[in-house]
PDB file of N, CA and C in Angstrom:
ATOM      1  N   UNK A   1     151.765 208.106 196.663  1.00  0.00           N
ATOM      2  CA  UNK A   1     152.975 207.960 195.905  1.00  0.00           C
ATOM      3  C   UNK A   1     152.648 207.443 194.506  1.00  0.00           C
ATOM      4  N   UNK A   2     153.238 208.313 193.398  1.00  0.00           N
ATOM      5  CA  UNK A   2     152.710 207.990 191.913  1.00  0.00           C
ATOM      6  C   UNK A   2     154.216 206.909 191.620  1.00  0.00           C
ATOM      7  N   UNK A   3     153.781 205.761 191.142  1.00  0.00           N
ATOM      8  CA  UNK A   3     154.435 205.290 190.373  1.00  0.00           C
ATOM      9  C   UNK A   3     154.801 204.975 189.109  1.00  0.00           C
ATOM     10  N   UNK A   4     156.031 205.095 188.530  1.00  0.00           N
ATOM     11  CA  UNK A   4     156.188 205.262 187.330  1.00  0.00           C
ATOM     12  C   UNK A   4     155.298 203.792 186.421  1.00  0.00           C
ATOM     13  N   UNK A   5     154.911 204.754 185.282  1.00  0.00           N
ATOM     14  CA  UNK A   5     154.184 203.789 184.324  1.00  0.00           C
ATOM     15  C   UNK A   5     155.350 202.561 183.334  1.00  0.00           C
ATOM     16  N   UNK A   6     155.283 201.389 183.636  1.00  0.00           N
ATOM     17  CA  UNK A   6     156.360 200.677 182.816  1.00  0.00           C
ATOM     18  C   UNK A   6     155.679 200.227 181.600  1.00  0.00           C
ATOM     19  N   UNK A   7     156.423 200.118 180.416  1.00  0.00           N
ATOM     20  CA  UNK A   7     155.933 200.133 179.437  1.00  0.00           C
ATOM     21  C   UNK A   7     155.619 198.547 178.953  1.00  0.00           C
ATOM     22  N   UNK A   8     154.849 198.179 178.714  1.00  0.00           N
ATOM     23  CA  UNK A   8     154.796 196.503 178.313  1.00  0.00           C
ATOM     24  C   UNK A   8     155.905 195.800 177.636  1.00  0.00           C
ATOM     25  N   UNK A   9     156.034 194.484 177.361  1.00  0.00           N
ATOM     26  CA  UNK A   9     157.121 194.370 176.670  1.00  0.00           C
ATOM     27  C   UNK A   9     156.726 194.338 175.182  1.00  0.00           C
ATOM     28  N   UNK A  10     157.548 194.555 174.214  1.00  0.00           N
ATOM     29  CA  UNK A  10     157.582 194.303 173.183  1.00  0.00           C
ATOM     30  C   UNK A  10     157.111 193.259 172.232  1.00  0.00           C
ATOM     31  N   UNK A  11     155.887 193.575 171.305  1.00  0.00           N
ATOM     32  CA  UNK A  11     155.109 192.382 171.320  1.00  0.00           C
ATOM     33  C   UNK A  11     156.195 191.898 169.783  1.00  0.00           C
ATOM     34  N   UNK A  12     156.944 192.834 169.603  1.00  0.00           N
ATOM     35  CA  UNK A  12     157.915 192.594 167.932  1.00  0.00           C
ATOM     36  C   UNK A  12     159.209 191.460 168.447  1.00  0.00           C
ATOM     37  N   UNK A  13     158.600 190.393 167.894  1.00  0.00           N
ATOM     38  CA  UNK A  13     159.704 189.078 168.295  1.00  0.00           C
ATOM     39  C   UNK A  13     161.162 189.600 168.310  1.00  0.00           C
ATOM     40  N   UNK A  14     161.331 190.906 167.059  1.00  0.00           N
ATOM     41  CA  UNK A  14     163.066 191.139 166.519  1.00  0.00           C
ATOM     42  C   UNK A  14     163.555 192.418 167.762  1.00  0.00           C
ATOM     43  N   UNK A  15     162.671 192.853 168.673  1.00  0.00           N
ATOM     44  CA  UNK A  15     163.273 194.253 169.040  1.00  0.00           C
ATOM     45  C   UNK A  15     163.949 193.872 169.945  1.00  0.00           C
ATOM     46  N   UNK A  16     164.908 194.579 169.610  1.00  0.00           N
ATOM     47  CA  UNK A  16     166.333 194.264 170.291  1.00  0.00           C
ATOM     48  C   UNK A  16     167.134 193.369 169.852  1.00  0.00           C
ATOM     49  N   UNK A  17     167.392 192.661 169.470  1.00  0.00           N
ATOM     50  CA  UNK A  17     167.843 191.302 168.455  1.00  0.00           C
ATOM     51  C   UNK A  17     168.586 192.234 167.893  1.00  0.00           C
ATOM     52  N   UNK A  18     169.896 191.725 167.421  1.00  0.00           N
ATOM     53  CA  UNK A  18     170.776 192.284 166.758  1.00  0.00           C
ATOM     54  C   UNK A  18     171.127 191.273 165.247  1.00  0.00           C
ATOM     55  N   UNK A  19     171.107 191.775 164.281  1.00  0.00           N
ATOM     56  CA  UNK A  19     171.405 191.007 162.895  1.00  0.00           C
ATOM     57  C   UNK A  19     172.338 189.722 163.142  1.00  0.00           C
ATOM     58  N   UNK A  20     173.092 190.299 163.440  1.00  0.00           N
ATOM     59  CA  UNK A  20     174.284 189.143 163.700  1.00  0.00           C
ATOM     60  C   UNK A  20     173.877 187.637 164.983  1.00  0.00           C
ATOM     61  N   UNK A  21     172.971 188.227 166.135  1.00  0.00           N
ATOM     62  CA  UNK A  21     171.948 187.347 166.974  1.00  0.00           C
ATOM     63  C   UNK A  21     171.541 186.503 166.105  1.00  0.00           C
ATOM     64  N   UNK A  22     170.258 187.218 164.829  1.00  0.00           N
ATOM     65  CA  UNK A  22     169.585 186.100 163.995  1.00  0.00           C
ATOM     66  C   UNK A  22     170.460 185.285 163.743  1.00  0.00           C
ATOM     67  N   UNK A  23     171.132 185.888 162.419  1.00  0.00           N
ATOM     68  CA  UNK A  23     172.228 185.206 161.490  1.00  0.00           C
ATOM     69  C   UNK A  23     172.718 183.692 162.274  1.00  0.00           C
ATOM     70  N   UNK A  24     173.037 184.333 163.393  1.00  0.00           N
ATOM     71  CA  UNK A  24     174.056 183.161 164.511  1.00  0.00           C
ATOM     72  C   UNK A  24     173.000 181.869 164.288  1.00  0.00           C
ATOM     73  N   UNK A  25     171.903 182.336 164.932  1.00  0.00           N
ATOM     74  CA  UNK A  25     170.808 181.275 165.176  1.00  0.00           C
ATOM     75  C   UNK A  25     170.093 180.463 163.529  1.00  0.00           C
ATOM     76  N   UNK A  26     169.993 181.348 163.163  1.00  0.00           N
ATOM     77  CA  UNK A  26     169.658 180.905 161.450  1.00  0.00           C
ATOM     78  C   UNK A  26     170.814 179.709 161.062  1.00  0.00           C
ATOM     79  N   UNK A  27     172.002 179.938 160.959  1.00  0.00           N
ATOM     80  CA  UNK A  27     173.183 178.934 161.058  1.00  0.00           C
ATOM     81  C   UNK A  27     173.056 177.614 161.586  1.00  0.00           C
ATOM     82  N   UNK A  28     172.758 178.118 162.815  1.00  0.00           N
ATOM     83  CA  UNK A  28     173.017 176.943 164.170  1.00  0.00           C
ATOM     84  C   UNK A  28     171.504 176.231 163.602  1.00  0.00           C
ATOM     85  N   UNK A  29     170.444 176.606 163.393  1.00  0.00           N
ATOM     86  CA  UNK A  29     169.310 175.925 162.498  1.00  0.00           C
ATOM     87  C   UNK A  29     169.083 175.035 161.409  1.00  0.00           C
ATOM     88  N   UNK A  30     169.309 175.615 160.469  1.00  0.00           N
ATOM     89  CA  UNK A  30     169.403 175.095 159.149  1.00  0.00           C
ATOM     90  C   UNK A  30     170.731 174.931 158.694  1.00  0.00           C
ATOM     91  N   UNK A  31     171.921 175.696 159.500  1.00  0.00           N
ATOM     92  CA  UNK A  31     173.740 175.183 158.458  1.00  0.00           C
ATOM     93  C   UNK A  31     173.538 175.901 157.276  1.00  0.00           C
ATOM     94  N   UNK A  32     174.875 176.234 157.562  1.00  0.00           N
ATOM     95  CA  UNK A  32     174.660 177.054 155.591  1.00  0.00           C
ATOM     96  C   UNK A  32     174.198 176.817 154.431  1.00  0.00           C
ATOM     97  N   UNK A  33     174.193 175.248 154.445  1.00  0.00           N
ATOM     98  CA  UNK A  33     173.548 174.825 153.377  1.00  0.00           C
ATOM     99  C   UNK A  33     171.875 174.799 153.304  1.00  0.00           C
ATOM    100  N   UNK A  34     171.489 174.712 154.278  1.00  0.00           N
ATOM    101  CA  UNK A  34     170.320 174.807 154.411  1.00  0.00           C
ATOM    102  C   UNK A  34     169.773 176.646 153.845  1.00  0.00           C
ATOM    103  N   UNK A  35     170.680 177.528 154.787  1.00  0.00           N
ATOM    104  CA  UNK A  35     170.201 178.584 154.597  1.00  0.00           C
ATOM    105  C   UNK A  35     170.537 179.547 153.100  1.00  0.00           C
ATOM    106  N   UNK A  36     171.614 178.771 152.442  1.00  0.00           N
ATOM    107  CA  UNK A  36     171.795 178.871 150.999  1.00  0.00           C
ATOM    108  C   UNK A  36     170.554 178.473 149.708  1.00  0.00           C
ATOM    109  N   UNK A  37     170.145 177.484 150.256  1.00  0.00           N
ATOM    110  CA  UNK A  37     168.764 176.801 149.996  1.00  0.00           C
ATOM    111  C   UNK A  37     167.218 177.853 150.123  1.00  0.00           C
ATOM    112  N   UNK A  38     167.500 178.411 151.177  1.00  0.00           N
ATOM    113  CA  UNK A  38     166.079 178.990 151.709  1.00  0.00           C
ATOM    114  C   UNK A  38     166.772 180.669 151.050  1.00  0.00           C
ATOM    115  N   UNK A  39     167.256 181.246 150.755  1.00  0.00           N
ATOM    116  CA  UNK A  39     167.349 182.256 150.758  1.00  0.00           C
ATOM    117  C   UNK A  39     168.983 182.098 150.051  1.00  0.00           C
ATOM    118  N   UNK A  40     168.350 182.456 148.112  1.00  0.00           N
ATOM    119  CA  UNK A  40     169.741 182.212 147.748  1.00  0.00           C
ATOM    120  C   UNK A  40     170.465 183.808 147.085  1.00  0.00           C
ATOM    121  N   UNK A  41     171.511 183.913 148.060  1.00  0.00           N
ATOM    122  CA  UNK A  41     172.331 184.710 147.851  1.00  0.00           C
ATOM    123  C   UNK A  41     173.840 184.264 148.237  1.00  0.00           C
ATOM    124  N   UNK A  42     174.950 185.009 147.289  1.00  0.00           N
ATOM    125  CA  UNK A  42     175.780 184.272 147.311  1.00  0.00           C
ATOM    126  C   UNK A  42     177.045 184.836 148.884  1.00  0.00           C
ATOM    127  N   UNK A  43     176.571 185.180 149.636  1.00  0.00           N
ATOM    128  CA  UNK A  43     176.709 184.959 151.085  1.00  0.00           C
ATOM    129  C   UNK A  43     176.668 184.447 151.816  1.00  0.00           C
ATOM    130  N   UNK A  44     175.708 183.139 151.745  1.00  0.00           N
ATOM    131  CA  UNK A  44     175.460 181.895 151.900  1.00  0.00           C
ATOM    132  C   UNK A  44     175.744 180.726 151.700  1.00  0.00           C
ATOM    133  N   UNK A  45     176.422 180.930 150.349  1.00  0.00           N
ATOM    134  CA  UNK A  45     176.623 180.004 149.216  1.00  0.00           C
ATOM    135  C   UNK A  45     178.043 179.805 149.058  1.00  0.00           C
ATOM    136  N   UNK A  46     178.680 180.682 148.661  1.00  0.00           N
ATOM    137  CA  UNK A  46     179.843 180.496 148.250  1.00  0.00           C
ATOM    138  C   UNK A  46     180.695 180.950 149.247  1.00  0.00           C
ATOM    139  N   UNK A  47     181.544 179.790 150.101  1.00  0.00           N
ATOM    140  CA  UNK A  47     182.403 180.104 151.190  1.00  0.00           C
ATOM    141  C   UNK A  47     181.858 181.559 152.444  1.00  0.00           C
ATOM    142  N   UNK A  48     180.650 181.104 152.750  1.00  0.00           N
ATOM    143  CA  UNK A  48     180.418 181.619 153.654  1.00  0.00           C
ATOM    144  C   UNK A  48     180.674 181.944 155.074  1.00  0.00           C
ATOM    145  N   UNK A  49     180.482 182.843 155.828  1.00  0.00           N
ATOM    146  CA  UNK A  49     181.185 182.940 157.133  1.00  0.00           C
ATOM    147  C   UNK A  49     180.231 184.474 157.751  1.00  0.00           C
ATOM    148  N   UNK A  50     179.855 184.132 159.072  1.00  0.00           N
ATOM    149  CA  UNK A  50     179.471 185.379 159.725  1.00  0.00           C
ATOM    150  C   UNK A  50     179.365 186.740 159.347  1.00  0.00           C
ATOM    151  N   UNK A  51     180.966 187.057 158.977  1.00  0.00           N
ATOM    152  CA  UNK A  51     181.740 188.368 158.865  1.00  0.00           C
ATOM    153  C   UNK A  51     180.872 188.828 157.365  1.00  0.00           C
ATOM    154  N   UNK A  52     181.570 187.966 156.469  1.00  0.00           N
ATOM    155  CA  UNK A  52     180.760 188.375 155.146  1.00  0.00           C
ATOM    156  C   UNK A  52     179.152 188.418 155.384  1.00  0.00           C
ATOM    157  N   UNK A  53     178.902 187.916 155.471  1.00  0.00           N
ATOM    158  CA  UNK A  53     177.328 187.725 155.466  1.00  0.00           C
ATOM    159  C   UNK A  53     176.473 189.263 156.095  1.00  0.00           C
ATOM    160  N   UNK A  54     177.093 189.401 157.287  1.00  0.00           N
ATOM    161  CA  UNK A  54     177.055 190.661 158.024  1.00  0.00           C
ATOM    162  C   UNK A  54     176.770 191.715 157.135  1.00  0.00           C
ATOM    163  N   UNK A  55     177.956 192.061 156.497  1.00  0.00           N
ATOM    164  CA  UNK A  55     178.605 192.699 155.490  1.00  0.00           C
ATOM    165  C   UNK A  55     177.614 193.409 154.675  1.00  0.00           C
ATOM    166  N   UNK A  56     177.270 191.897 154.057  1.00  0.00           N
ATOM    167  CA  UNK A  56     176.205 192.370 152.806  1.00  0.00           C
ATOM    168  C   UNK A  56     175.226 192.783 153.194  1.00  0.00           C
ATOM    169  N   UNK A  57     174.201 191.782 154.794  1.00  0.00           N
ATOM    170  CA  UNK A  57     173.020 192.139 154.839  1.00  0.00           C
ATOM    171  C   UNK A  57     172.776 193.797 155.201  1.00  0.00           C
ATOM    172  N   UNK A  58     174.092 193.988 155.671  1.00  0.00           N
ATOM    173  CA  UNK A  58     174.061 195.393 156.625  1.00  0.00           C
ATOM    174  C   UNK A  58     173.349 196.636 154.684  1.00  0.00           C
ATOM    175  N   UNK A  59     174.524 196.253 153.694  1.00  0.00           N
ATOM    176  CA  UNK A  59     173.884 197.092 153.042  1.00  0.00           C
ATOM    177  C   UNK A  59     172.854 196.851 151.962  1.00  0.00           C
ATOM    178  N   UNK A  60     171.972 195.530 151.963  1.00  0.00           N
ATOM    179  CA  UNK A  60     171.194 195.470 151.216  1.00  0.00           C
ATOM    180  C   UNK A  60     169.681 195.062 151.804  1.00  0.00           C
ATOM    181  N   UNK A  61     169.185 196.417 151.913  1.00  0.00           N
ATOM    182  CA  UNK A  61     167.761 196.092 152.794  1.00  0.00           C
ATOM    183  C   UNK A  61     166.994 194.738 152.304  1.00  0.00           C
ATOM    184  N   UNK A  62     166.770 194.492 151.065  1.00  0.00           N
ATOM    185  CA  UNK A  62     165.993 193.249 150.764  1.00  0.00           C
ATOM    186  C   UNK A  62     166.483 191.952 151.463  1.00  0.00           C
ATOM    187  N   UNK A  63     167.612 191.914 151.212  1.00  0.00           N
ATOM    188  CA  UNK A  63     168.155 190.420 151.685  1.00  0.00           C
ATOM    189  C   UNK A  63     168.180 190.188 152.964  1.00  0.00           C
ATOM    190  N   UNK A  64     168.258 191.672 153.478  1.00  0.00           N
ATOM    191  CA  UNK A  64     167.837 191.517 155.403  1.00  0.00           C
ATOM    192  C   UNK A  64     166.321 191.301 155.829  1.00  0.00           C
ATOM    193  N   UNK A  65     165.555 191.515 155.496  1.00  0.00           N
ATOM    194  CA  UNK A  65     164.097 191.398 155.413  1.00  0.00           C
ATOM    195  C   UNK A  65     164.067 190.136 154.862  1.00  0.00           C
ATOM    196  N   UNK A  66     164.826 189.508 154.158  1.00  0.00           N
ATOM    197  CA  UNK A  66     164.404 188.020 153.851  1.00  0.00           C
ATOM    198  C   UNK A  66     165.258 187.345 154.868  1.00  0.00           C
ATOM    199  N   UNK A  67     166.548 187.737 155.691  1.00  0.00           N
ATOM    200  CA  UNK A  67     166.644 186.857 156.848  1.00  0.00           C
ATOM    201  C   UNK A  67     165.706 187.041 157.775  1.00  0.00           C
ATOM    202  N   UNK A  68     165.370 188.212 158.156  1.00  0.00           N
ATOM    203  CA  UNK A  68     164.271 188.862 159.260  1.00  0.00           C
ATOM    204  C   UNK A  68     163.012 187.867 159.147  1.00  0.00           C
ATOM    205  N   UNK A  69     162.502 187.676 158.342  1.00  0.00           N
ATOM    206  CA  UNK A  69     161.044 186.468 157.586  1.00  0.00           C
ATOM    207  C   UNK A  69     161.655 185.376 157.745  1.00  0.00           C
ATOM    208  N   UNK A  70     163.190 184.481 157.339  1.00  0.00           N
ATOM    209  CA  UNK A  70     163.067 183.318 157.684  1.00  0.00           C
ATOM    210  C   UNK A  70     163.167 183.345 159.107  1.00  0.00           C
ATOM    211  N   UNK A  71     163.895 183.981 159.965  1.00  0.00           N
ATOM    212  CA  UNK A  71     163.973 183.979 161.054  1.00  0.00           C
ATOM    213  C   UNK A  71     163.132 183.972 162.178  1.00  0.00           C
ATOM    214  N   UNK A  72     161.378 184.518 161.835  1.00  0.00           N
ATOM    215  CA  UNK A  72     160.361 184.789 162.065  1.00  0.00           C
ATOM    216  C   UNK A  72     159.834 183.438 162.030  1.00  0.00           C
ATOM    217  N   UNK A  73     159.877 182.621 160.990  1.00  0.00           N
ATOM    218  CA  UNK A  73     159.659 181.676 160.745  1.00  0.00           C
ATOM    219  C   UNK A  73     160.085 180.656 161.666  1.00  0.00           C
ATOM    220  N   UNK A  74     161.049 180.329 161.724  1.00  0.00           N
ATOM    221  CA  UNK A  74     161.640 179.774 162.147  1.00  0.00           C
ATOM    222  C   UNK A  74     161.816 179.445 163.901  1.00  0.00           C
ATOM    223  N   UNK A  75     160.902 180.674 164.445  1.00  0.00           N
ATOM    224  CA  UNK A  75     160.377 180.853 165.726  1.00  0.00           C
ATOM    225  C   UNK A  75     159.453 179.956 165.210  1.00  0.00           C
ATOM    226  N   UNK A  76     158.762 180.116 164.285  1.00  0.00           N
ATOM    227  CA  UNK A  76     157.224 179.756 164.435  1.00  0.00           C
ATOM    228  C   UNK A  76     157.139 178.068 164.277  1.00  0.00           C
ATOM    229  N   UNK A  77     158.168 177.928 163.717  1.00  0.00           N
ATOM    230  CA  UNK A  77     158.710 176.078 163.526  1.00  0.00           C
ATOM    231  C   UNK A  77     159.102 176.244 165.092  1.00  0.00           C
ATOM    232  N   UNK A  78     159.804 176.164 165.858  1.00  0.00           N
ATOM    233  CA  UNK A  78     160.514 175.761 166.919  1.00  0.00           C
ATOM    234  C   UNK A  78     158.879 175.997 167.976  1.00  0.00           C
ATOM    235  N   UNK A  79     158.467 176.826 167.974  1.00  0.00           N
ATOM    236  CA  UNK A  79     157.044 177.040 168.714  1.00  0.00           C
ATOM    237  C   UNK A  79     155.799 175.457 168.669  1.00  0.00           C
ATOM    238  N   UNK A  80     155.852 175.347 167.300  1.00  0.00           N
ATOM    239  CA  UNK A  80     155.113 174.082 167.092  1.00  0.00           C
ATOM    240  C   UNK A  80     155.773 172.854 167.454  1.00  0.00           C
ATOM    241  N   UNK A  81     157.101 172.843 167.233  1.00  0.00           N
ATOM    242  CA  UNK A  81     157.823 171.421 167.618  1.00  0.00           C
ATOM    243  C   UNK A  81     157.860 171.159 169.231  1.00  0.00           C
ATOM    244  N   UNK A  82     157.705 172.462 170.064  1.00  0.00           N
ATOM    245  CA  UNK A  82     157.417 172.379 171.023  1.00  0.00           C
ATOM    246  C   UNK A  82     156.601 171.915 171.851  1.00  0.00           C
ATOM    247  N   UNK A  83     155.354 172.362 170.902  1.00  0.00           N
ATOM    248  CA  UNK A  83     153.855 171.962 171.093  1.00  0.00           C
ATOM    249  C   UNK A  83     153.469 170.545 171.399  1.00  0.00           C
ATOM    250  N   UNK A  84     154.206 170.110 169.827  1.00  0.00           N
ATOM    251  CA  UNK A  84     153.922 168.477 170.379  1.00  0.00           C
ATOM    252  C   UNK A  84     154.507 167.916 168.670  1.00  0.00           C
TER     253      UNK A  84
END
């Protein structure tokens, strides 16, 4: 009996993650102010909220790639605080 080959998991921290997933967690992290700070766009900044934020990243590839990197990051902080 051949059994089907399963594919490993995904070694890309983001696959499957949905924008709005990060975003949530980026928030719940640093607070808007924080993330206004790390990455300044005015989505962040000026009366910010989920919905907008969404919005913009959906159509401006750069600024999503710079949440995608802090967010990356930001594994990599929570990984070490873990550590010790």
């Amino acid at each position: 009996m051949n059994r089907p080959m399963t594919a490993p998991p995904p070694r890309d921290p983001l696959h499957g993650l949905t924008l709005e997933a990060m975003l949530t967690e980026l928030v719940a992290y640093f607070g808007w102010p924080g993330l206004g700070e790390r990455i300044a766009i005015r989505c962040f900044t000026s009366e910010p909220s989920i919905a907008s934020s969404l919005k913009f990243l959906r159509k401006t590839p750069w600024a999503r790639e710079k949440v995608e990197s802090l967010y990356l990051f930001m594994l990599r902080e929570r990984a070490r605080a873990a550590r010790g």
